[in-house]
N, C-alpha and C. Protein backbone atom coordinates (compact mmCIF):
# COMPACT_ATOMS: atom_id res chain seq x y z
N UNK A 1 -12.27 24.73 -11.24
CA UNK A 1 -12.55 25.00 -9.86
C UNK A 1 -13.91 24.44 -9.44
N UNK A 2 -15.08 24.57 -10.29
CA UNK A 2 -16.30 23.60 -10.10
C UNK A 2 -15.80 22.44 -9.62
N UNK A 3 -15.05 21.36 -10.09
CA UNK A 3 -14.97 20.04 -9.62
C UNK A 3 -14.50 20.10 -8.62
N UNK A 4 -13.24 21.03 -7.81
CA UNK A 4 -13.02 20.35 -6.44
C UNK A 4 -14.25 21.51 -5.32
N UNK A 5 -15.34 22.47 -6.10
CA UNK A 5 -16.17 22.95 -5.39
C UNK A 5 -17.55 21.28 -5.34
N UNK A 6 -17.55 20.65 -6.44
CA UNK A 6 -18.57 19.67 -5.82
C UNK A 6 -17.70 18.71 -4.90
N UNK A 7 -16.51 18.58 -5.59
CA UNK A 7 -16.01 17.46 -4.73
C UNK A 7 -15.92 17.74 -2.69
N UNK A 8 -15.90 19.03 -2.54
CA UNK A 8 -16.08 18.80 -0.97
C UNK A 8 -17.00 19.78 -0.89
N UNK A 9 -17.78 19.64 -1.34
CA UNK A 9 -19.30 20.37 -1.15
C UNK A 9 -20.33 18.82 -1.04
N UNK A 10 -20.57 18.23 -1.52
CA UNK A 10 -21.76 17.61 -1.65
C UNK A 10 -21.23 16.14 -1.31
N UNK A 11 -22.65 15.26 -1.56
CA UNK A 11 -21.92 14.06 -0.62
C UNK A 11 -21.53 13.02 -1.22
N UNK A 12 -21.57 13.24 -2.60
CA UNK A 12 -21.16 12.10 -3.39
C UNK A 12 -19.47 12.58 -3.57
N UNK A 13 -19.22 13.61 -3.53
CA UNK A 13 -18.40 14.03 -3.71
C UNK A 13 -17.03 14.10 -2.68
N UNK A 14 -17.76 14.32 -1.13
CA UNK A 14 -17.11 13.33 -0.24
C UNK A 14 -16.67 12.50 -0.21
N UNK A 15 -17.85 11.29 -0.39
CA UNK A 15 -17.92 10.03 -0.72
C UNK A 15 -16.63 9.62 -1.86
N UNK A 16 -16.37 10.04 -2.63
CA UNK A 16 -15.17 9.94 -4.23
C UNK A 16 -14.12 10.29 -2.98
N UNK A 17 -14.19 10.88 -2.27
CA UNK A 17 -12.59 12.05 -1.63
C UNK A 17 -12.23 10.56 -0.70
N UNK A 18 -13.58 10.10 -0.22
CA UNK A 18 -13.21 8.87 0.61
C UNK A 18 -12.57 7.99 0.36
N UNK A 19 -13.13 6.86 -0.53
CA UNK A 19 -12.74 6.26 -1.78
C UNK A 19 -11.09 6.81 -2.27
N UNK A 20 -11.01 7.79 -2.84
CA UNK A 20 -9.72 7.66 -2.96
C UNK A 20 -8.53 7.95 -2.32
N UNK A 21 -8.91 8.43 -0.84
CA UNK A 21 -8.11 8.50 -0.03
C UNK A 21 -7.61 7.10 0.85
N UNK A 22 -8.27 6.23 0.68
CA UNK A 22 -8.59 5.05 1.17
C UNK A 22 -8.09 4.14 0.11
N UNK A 23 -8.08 4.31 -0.90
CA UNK A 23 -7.13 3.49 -1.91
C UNK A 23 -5.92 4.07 -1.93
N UNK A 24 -5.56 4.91 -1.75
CA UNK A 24 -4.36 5.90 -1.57
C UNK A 24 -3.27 4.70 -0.40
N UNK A 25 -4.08 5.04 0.63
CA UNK A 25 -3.72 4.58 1.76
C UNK A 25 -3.30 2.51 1.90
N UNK A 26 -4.24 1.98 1.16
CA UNK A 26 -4.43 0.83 0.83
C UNK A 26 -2.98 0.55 0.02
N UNK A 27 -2.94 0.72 -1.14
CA UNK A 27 -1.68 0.94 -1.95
C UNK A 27 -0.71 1.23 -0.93
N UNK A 28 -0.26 2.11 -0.08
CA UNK A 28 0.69 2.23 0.58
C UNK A 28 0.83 1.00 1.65
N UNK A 29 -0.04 0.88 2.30
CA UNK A 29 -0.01 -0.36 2.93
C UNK A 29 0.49 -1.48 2.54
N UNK A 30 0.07 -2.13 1.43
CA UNK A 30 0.12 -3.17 0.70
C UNK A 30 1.83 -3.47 0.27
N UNK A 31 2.16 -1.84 -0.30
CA UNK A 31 3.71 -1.60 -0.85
C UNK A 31 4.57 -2.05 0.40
N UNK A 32 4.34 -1.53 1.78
CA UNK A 32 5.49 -1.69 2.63
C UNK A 32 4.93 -3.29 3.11
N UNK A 33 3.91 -3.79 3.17
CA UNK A 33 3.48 -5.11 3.36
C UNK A 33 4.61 -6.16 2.46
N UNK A 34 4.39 -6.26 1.24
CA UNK A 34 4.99 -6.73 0.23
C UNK A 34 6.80 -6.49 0.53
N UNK A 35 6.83 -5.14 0.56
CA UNK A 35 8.39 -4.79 0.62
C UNK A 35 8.96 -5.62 1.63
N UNK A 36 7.94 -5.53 2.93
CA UNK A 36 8.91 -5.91 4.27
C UNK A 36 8.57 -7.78 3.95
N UNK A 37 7.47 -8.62 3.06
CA UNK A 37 7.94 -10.16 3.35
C UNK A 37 8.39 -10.28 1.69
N UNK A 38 9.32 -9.51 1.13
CA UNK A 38 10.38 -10.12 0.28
C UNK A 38 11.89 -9.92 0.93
N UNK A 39 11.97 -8.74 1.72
CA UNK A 39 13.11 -8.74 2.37
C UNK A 39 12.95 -9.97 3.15
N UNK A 40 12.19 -10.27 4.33
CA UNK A 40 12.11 -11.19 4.79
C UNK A 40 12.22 -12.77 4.11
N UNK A 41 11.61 -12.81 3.15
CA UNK A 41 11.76 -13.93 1.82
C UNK A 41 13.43 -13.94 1.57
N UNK A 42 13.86 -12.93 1.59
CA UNK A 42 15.90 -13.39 1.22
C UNK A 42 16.58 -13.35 2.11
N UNK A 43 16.33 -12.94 3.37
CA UNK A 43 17.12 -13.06 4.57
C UNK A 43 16.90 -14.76 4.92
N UNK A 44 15.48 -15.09 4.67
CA UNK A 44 15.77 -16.78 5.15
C UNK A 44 16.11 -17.30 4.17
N UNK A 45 15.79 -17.08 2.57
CA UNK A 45 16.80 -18.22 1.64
C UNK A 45 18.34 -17.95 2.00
N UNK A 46 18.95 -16.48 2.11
CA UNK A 46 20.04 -16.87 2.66
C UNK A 46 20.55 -17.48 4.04
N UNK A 47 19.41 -17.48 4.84
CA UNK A 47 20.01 -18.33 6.10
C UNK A 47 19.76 -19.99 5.37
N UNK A 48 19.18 -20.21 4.68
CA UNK A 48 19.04 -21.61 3.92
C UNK A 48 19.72 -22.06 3.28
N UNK A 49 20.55 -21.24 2.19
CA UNK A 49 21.75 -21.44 1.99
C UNK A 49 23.17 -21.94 2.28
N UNK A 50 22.80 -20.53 3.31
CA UNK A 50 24.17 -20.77 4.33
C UNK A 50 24.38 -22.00 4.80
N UNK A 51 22.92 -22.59 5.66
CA UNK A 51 23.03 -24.10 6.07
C UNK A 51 22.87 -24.83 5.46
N UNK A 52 22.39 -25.13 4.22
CA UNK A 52 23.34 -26.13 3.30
C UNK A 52 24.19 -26.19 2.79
N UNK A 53 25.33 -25.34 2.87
CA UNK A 53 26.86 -25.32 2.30
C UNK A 53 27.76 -25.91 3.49
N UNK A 54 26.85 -26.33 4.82
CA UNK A 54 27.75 -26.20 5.80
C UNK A 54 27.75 -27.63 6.16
């Protein structure tokens, strides 16, 4: 219980809560970033496809 009493007590300890709420957030970003241009990445090889078979 000491550690999450320094962790939002004092300011380094803030500071850490910041930091990893902010990488938290970063990571999530990044995941649906990535997710949404590989979907996007196979919707146009298959439109690329498509028009070269045709």
């Amino acid at each position: 219980m000491e550690a999450f009493k320094i962790l939002f007590s004092t300011s380094t300890g803030l500071m850490s809560l910041g930091v990893i709420v902010f990488i938290i957030g970063m990571g999530w970003f990044f995941a649906r970033m990535f997710a949404r241009k590989m979907r996007e990445d196979g919707e146009a090889a298959k439109a690329r496809d498509a028009a070269q078979r045709r």
